[in-house]
Protein backbone atom coordinates (compact mmCIF):
# COMPACT_ATOMS: atom_id res chain seq x y z
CA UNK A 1 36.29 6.84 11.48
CA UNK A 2 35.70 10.32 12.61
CA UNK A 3 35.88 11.69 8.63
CA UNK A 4 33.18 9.21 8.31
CA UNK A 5 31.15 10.41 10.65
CA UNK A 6 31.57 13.86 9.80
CA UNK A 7 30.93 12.72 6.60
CA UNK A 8 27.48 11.55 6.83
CA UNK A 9 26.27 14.10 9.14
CA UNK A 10 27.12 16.75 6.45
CA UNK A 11 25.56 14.86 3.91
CA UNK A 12 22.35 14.51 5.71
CA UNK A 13 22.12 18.21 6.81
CA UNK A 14 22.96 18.95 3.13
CA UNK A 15 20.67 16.23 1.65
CA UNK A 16 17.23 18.24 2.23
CA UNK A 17 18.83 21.85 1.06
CA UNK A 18 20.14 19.90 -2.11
CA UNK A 19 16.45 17.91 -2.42
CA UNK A 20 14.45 21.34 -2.01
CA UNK A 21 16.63 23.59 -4.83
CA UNK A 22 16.62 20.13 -6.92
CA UNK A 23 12.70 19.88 -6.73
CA UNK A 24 12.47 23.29 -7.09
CA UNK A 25 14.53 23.72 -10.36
CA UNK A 26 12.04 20.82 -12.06
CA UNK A 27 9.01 22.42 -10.71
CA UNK A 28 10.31 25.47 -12.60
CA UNK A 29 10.82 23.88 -15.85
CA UNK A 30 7.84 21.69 -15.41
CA UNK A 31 5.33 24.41 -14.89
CA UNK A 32 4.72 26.02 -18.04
CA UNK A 33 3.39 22.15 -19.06
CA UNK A 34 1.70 21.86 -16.03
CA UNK A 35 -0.43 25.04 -17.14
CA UNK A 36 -0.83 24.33 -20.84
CA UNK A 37 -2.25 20.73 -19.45
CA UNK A 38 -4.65 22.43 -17.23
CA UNK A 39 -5.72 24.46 -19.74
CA UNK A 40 -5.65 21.67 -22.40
CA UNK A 41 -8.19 19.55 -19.76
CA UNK A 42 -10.50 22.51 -19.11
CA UNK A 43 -11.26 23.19 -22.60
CA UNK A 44 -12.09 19.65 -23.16
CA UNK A 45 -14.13 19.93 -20.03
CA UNK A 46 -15.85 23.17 -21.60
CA UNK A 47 -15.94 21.47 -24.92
CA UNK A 48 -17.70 18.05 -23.69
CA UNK A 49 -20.34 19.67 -21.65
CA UNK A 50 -23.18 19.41 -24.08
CA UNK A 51 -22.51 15.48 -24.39
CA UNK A 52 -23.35 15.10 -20.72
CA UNK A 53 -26.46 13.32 -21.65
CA UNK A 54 -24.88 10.92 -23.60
CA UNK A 55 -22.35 10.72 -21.67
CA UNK A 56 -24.92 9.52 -19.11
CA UNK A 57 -26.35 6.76 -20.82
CA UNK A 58 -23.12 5.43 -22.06
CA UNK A 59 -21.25 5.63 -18.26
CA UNK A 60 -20.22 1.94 -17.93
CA UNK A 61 -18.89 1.83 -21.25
CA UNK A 62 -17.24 5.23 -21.11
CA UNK A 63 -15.91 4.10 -17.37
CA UNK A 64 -14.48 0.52 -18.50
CA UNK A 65 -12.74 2.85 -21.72
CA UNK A 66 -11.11 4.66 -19.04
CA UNK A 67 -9.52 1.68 -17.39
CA UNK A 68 -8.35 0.14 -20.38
CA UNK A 69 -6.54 3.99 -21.46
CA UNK A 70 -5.26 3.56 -17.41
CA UNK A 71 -3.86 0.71 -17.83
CA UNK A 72 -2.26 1.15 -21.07
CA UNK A 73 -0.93 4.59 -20.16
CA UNK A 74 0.16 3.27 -17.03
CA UNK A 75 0.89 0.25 -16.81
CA UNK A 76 4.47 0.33 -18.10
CA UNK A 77 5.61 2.78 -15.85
CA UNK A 78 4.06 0.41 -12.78
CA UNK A 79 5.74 -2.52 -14.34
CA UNK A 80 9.15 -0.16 -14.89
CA UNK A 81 9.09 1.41 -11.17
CA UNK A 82 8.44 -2.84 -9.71
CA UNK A 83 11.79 -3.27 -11.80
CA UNK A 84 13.53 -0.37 -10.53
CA UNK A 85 12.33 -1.27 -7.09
CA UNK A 86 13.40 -5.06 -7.35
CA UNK A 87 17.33 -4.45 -8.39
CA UNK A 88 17.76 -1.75 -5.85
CA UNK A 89 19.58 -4.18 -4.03
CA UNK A 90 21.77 -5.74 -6.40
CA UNK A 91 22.81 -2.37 -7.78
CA UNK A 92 23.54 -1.39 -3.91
CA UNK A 93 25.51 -4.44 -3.83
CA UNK A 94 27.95 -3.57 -6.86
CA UNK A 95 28.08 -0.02 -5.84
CA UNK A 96 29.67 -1.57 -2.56
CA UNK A 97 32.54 -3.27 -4.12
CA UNK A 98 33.09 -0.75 -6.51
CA UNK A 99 32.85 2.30 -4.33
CA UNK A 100 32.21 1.40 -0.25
CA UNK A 101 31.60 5.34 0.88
CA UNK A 102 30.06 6.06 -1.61
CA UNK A 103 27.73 2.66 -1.28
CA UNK A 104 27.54 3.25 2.16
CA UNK A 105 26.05 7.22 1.63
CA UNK A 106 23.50 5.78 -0.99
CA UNK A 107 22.20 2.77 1.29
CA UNK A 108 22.19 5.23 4.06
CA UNK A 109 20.04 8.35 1.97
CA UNK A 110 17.52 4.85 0.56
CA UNK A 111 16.76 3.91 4.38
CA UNK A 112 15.94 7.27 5.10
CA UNK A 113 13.79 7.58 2.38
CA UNK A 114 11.96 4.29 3.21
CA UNK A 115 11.38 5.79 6.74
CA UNK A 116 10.11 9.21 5.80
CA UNK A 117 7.49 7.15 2.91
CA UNK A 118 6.39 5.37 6.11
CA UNK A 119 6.01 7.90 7.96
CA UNK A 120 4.06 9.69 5.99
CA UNK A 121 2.23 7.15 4.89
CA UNK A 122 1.20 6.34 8.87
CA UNK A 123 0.66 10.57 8.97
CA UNK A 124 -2.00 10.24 6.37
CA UNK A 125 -3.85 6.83 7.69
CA UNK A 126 -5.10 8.89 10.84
């Protein structure tokens, strides 16, 4: 029982170190797109100034094309995270009678990210 315990406070002392270096490492890779996208978008910006007038008379249209190229971009990934979301439990479920530490370490890290999203999400209401 004490390994246990021991356990799981090492792992969440560790957790954030290993979530920080983790993000870190992708933010790495991830930022040479993250500039050629910015750059990308501001020289369509540059590009489409002169049709602001037209732009103008067309908005609704130009505003309803933009929710229909929302939802088609995006709508899979919604529909793919409500999925992911929605077995959470039965995959928690196997992992217990395959593995119950192991289980045990994932349920605990998934409450703890449930309570820091509401947190945060409270932080950012006020």
């Amino acid at each position: 029982m004490l390994l246990i315990l021991l356990y799981l406070i090492g792992f969440f002392i560790a957790l954030p170190f290993v979530l920080i270096a983790f993000a870190f490492d992708i933010f790495l890779r991830l930022l040479p797109t993250f500039i050629a996208v910015y750059v990308i978008f501001l020289a369509i910006g540059i590009f489409a100034l002169p049709l602001k007038p037209i732009m103008n008379k067309y908005a609704k249209q130009l505003n309803t094309l933009g929710k229909i190229t929302g939802f088609v971009l995006f709508g899979p990934l919604i529909l793919l995270l409500i999925g992911t979301v929605l077995s959470l439990p039965f995959v928690l479920i196997y992992s217990l009678s395959d593995n119950p530490i192991q289980s045990l370490v994932i349920t605990f890290a998934i409450i703890l990210v449930v309570i820091l999203v509401n947190i945060v999400n409270s932080r950012l209401k006020r």
